[in-house]
Each structure stands twice: as C-alpha cells, then as structure tokens.
C-alpha atoms as a PDB file:
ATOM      1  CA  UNK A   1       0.000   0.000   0.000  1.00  0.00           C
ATOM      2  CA  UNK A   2       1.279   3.144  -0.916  1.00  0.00           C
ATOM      3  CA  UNK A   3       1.159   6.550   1.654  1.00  0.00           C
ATOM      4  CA  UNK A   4       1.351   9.876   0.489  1.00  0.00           C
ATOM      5  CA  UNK A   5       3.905  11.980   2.681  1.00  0.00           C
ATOM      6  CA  UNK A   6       4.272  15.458   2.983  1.00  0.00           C
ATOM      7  CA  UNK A   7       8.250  16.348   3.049  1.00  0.00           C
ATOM      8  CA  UNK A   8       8.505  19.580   5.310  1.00  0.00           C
ATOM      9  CA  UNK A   9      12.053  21.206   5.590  1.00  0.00           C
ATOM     10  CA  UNK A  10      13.368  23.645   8.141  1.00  0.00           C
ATOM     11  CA  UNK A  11      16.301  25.889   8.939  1.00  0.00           C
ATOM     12  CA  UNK A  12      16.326  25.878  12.268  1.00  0.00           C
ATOM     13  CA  UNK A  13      16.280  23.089  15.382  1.00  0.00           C
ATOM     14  CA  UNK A  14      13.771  25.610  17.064  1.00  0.00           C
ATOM     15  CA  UNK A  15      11.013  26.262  14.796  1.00  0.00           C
ATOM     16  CA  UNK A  16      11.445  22.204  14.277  1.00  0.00           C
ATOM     17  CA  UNK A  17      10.260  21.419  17.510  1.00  0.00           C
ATOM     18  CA  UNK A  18       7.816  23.446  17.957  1.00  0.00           C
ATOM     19  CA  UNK A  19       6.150  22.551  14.860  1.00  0.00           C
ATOM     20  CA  UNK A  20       6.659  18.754  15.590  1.00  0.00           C
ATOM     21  CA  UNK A  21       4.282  19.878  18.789  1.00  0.00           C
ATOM     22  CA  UNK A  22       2.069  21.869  16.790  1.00  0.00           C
ATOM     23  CA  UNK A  23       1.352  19.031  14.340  1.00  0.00           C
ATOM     24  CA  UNK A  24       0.960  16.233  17.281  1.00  0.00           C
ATOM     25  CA  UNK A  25      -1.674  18.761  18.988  1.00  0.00           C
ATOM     26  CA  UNK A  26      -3.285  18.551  15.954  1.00  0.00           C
ATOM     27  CA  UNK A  27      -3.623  15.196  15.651  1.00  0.00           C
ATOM     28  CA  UNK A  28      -1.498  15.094  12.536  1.00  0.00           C
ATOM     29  CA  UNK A  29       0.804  11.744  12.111  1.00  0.00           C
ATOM     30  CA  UNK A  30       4.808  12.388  11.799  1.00  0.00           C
ATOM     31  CA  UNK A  31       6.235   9.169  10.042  1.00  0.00           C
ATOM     32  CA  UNK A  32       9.519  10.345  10.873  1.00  0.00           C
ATOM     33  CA  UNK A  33      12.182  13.580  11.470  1.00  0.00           C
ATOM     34  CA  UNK A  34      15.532  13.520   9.936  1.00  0.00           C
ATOM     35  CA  UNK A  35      18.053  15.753  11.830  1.00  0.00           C
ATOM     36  CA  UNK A  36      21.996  16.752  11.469  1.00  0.00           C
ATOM     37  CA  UNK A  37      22.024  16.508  14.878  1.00  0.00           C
ATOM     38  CA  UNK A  38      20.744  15.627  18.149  1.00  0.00           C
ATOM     39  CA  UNK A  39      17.937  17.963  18.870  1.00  0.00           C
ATOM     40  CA  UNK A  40      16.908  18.146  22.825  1.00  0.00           C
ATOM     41  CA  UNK A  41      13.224  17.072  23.168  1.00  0.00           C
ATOM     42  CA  UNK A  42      12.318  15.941  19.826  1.00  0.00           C
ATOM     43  CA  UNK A  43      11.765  12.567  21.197  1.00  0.00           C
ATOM     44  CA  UNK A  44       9.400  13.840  23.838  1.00  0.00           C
ATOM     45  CA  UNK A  45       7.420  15.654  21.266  1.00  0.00           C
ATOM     46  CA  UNK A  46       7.615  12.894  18.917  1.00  0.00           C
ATOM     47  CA  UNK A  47       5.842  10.727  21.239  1.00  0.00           C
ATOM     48  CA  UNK A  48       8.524   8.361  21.351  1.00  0.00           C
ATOM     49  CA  UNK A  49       8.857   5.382  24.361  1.00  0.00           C
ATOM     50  CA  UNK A  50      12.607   5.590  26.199  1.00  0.00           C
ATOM     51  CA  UNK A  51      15.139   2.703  24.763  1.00  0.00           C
ATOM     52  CA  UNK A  52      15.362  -0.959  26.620  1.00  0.00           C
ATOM     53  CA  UNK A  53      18.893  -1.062  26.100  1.00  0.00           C
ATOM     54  CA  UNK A  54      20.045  -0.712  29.520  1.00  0.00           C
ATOM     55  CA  UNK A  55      18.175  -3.782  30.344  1.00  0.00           C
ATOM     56  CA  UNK A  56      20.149  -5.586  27.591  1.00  0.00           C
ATOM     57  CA  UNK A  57      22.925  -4.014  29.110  1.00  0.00           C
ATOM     58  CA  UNK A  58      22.156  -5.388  32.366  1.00  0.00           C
ATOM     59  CA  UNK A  59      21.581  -8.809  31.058  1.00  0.00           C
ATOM     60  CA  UNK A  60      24.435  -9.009  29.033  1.00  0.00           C
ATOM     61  CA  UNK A  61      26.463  -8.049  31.898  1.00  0.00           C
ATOM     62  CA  UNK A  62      25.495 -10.635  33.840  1.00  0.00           C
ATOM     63  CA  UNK A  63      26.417 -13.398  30.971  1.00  0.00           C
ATOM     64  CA  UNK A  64      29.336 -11.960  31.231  1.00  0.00           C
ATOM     65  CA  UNK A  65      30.059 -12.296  35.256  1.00  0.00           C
ATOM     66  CA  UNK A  66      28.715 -15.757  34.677  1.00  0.00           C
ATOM     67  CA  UNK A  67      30.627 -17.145  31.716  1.00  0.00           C
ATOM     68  CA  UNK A  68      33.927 -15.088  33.592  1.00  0.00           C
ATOM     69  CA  UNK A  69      32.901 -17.230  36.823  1.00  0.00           C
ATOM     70  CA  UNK A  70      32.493 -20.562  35.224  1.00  0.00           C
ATOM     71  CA  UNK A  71      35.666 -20.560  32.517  1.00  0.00           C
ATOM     72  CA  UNK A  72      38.408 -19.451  35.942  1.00  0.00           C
ATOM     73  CA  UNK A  73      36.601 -21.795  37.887  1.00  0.00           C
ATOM     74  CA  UNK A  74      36.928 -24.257  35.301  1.00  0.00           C
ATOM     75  CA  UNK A  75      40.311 -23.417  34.213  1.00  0.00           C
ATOM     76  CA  UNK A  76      42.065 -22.408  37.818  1.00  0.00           C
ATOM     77  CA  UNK A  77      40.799 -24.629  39.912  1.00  0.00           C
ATOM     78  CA  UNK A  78      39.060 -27.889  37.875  1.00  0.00           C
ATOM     79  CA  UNK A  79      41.710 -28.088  35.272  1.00  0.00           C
ATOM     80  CA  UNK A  80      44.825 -26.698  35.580  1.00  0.00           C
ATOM     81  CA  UNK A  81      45.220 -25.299  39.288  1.00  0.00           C
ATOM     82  CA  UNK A  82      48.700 -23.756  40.283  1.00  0.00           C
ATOM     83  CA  UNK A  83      50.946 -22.477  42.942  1.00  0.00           C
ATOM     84  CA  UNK A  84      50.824 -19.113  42.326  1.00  0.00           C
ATOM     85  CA  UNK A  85      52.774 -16.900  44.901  1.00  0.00           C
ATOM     86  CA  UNK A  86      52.223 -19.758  47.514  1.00  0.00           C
ATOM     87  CA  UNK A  87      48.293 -19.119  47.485  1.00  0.00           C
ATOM     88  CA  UNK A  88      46.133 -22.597  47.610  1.00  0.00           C
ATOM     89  CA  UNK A  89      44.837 -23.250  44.484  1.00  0.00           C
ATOM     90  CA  UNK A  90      41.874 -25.925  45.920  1.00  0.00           C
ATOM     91  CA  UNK A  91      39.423 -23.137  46.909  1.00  0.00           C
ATOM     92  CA  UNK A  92      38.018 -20.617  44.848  1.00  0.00           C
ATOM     93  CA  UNK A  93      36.702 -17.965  47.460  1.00  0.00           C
ATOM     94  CA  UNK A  94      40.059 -17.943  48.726  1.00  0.00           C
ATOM     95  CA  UNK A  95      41.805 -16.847  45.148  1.00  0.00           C
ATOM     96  CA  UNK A  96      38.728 -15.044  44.132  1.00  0.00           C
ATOM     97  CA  UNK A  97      40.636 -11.345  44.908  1.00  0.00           C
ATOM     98  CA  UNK A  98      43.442 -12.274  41.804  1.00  0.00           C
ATOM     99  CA  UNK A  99      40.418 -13.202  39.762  1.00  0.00           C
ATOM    100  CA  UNK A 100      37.980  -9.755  40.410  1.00  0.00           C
ATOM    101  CA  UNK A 101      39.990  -8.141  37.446  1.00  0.00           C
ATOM    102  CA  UNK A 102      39.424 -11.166  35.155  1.00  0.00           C
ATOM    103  CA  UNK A 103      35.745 -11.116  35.944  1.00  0.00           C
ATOM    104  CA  UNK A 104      35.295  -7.448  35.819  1.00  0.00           C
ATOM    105  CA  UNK A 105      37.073  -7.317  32.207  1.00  0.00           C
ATOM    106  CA  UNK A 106      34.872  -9.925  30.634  1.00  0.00           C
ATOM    107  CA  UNK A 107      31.923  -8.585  32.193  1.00  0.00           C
ATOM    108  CA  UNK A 108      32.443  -5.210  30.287  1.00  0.00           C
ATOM    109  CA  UNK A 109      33.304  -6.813  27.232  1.00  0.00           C
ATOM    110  CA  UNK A 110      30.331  -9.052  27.252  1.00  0.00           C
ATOM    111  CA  UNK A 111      27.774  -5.809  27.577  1.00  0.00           C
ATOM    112  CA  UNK A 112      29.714  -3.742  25.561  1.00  0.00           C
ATOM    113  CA  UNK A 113      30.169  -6.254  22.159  1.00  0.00           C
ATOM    114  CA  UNK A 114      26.793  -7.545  22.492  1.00  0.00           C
ATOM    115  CA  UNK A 115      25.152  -4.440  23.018  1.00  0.00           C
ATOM    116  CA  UNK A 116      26.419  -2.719  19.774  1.00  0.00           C
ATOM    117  CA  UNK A 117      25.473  -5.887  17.887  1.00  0.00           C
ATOM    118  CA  UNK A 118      21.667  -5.610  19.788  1.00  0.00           C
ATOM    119  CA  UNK A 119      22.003  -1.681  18.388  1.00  0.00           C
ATOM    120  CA  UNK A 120      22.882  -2.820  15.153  1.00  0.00           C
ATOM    121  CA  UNK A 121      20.230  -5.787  14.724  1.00  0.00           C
ATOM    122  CA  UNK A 122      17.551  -3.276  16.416  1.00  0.00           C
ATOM    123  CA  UNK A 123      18.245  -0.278  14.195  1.00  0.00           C
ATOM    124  CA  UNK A 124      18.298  -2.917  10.692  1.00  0.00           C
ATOM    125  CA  UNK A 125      21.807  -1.282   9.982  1.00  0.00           C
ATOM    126  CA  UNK A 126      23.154  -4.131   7.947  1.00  0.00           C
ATOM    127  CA  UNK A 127      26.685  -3.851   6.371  1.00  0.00           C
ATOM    128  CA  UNK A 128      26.599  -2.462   3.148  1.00  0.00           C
ATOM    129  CA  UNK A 129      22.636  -0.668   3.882  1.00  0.00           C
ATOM    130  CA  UNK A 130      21.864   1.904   1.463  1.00  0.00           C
ATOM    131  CA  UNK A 131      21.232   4.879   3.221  1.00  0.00           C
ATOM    132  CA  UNK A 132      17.373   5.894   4.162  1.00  0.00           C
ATOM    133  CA  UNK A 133      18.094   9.654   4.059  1.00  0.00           C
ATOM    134  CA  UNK A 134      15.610  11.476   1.831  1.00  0.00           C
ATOM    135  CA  UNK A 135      17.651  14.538   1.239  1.00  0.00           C
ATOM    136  CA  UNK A 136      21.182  15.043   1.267  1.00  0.00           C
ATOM    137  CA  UNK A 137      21.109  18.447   3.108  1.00  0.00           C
ATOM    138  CA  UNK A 138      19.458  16.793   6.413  1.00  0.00           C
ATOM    139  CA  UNK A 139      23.422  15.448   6.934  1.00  0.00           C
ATOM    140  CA  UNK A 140      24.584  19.113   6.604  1.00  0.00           C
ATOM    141  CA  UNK A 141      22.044  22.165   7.901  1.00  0.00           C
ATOM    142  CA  UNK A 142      18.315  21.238   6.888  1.00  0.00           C
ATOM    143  CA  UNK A 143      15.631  19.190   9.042  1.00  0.00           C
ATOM    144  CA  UNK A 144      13.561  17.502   7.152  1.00  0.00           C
ATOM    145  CA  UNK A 145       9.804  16.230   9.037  1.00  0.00           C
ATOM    146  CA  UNK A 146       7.942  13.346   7.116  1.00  0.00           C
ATOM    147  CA  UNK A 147       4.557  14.091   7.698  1.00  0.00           C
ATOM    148  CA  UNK A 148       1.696  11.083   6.369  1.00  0.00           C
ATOM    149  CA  UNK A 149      -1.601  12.997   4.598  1.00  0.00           C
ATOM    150  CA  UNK A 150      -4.668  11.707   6.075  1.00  0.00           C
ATOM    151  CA  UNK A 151      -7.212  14.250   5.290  1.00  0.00           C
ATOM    152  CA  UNK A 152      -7.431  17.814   3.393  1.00  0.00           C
ATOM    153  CA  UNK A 153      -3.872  18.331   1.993  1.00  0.00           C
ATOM    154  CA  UNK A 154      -4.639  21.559   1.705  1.00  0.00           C
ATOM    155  CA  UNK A 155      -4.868  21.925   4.942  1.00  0.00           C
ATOM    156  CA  UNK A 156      -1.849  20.195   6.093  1.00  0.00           C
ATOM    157  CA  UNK A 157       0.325  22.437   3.243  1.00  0.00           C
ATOM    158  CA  UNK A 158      -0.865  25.632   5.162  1.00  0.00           C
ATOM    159  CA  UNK A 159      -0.545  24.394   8.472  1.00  0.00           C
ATOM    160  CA  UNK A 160       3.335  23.400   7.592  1.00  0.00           C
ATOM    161  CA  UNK A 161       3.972  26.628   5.898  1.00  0.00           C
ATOM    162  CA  UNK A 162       2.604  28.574   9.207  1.00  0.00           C
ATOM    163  CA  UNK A 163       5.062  26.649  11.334  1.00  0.00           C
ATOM    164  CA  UNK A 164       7.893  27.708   9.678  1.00  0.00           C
ATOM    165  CA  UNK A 165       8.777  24.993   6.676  1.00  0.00           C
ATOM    166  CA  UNK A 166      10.922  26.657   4.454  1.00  0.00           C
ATOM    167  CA  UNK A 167      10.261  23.982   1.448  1.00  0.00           C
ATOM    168  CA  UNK A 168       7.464  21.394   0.941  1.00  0.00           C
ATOM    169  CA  UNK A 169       7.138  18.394  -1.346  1.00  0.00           C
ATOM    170  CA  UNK A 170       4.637  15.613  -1.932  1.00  0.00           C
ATOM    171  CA  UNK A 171       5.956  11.792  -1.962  1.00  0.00           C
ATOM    172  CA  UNK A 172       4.849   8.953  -2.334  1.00  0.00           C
ATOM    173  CA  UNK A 173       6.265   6.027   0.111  1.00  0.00           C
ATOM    174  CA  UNK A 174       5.622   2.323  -0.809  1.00  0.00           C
ATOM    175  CA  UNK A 175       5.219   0.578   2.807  1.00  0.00           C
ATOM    176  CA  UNK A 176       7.875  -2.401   3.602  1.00  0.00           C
END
C-alpha cells in the first residue's frame, strides 16, 4: 500500500520542535524527522517510548560475570590449578581477589560487544545498507519532518507553511 507523505524542511532546530508539537496537537501523524544533529526534546514531542537497552545491558552483563565465573573456575581450579605466589589453588573464594579483574574485564566486554550488535540488529543497519536519508542536506544544515496525509492536503500544506517549513514536497512512500 502506498502513503502519500508530505516532506517539510526547516532551517532551524527551534522552529522544528515546535512545529513537531504543533502538528501532534493537531492530531497530525509524523512518520519520521531527519536531523543533522541531536535535537533536545524531539523525542518527547515525537511521542517516542525511552530505549530498553540498559536492560540488555544489564543482562548481558550478567552473561558476562557468569561465563567469567564458570571458565576461571573451570580453568584455575578444575583443570589446571597452580601455585601461584604460595596461594592454595583448591578453593576458589580464597583466590577469588586475583580473579575480580578477570571477571570485571569480561563482564564489560560481554555488555559492551553484544550491546552494539543488539544496536545494530535493532536499528536494521546491515553492512553495506543503502542509506534511508531522503535529502542530502538533512546530513549538513536542513531538518527535514515526514509528515503522512490523512485528510485535506490543503490543509496540512498551510498548516506546515505557518510553522515555519521553508520547502514542501509531496511523496509517495511504498510501505515495507
């Protein structure tokens, strides 16, 4: 199914966000905002629910911890245990203080390498993606707001030009 969508451009951060209210007060649906940078509150005015990630973080940190616990257990005391600086090598609460470092580095590296490959899988940004980008200039100085028409087009065209769009176009986008 096809959707017609409104491409509204802007100069400035500003005016962006406060049309991106202006629009949701109105009921009007924003399919999606392209940005050359971080802009403070656009998610909140977008509507858009906070990320998960620190949960995967979480989780992933604890795979970590565990797989660090089990392979120096395994390896330290099961398999290969050694006199090291005259310590016992039978216990593993008593040598756990020379493994902390161990643990804590694999930990990190767990969370860290599987949550860029969670971002990555999340965000569909598959090696060699083509890029999504509508216009070029949203990379450089230009916001660009895809809005979906639903309704009198007239309407929206006037409503976009009030907020502050500096250029409109009409597109067609063919749904995934």
């Amino acid at each position: 199914m096809d959707e017609k969508l409104i491409h509204a451009v802007y100069d400035d951060d500003d005016v962006l966000l406060s049309a991106v209210k202006e629009l949701r007060n109105a009921k009007y649906q924003i399919k999606d905002v392209f940005t050359p940078f971080p802009v403070h509150g656009l998610d909140e005015a977008l509507g858009l629910r906070g990320t998960r990630l620190a949960v995967t973080a979480f989780l992933y940190g604890i795979l970590g911890f565990s797989v660090a616990v089990a392979m120096i257990y395994f390896i330290m005391i099961v398999d290969w245990p050694q006199n090291i600086g005259g310590k016992p090598s039978f216990s593993f609460m008593e040598n756990l203080p020379a493994f902390v470092p161990v643990i804590f580095e694999m930990t990190v590296f767990f969370a860290a390498h599987l949550m860029v490959i969670t971002f990555y899988l999340r965000s569909k940004l598959w090696p060699f993606k083509s890029p999504e980008n509508p216009i070029p200039s949203t990379t450089d100085d230009k916001f660009l707001m895809q809005v979906i028409v639903k309704g009198d087009e007239d309407k929206l065209n006037n409503m976009l030009t009030k907020t502050g769009a500096v250029e409109l176009s009409m597109h067609k986008n063919e749904s995934e």
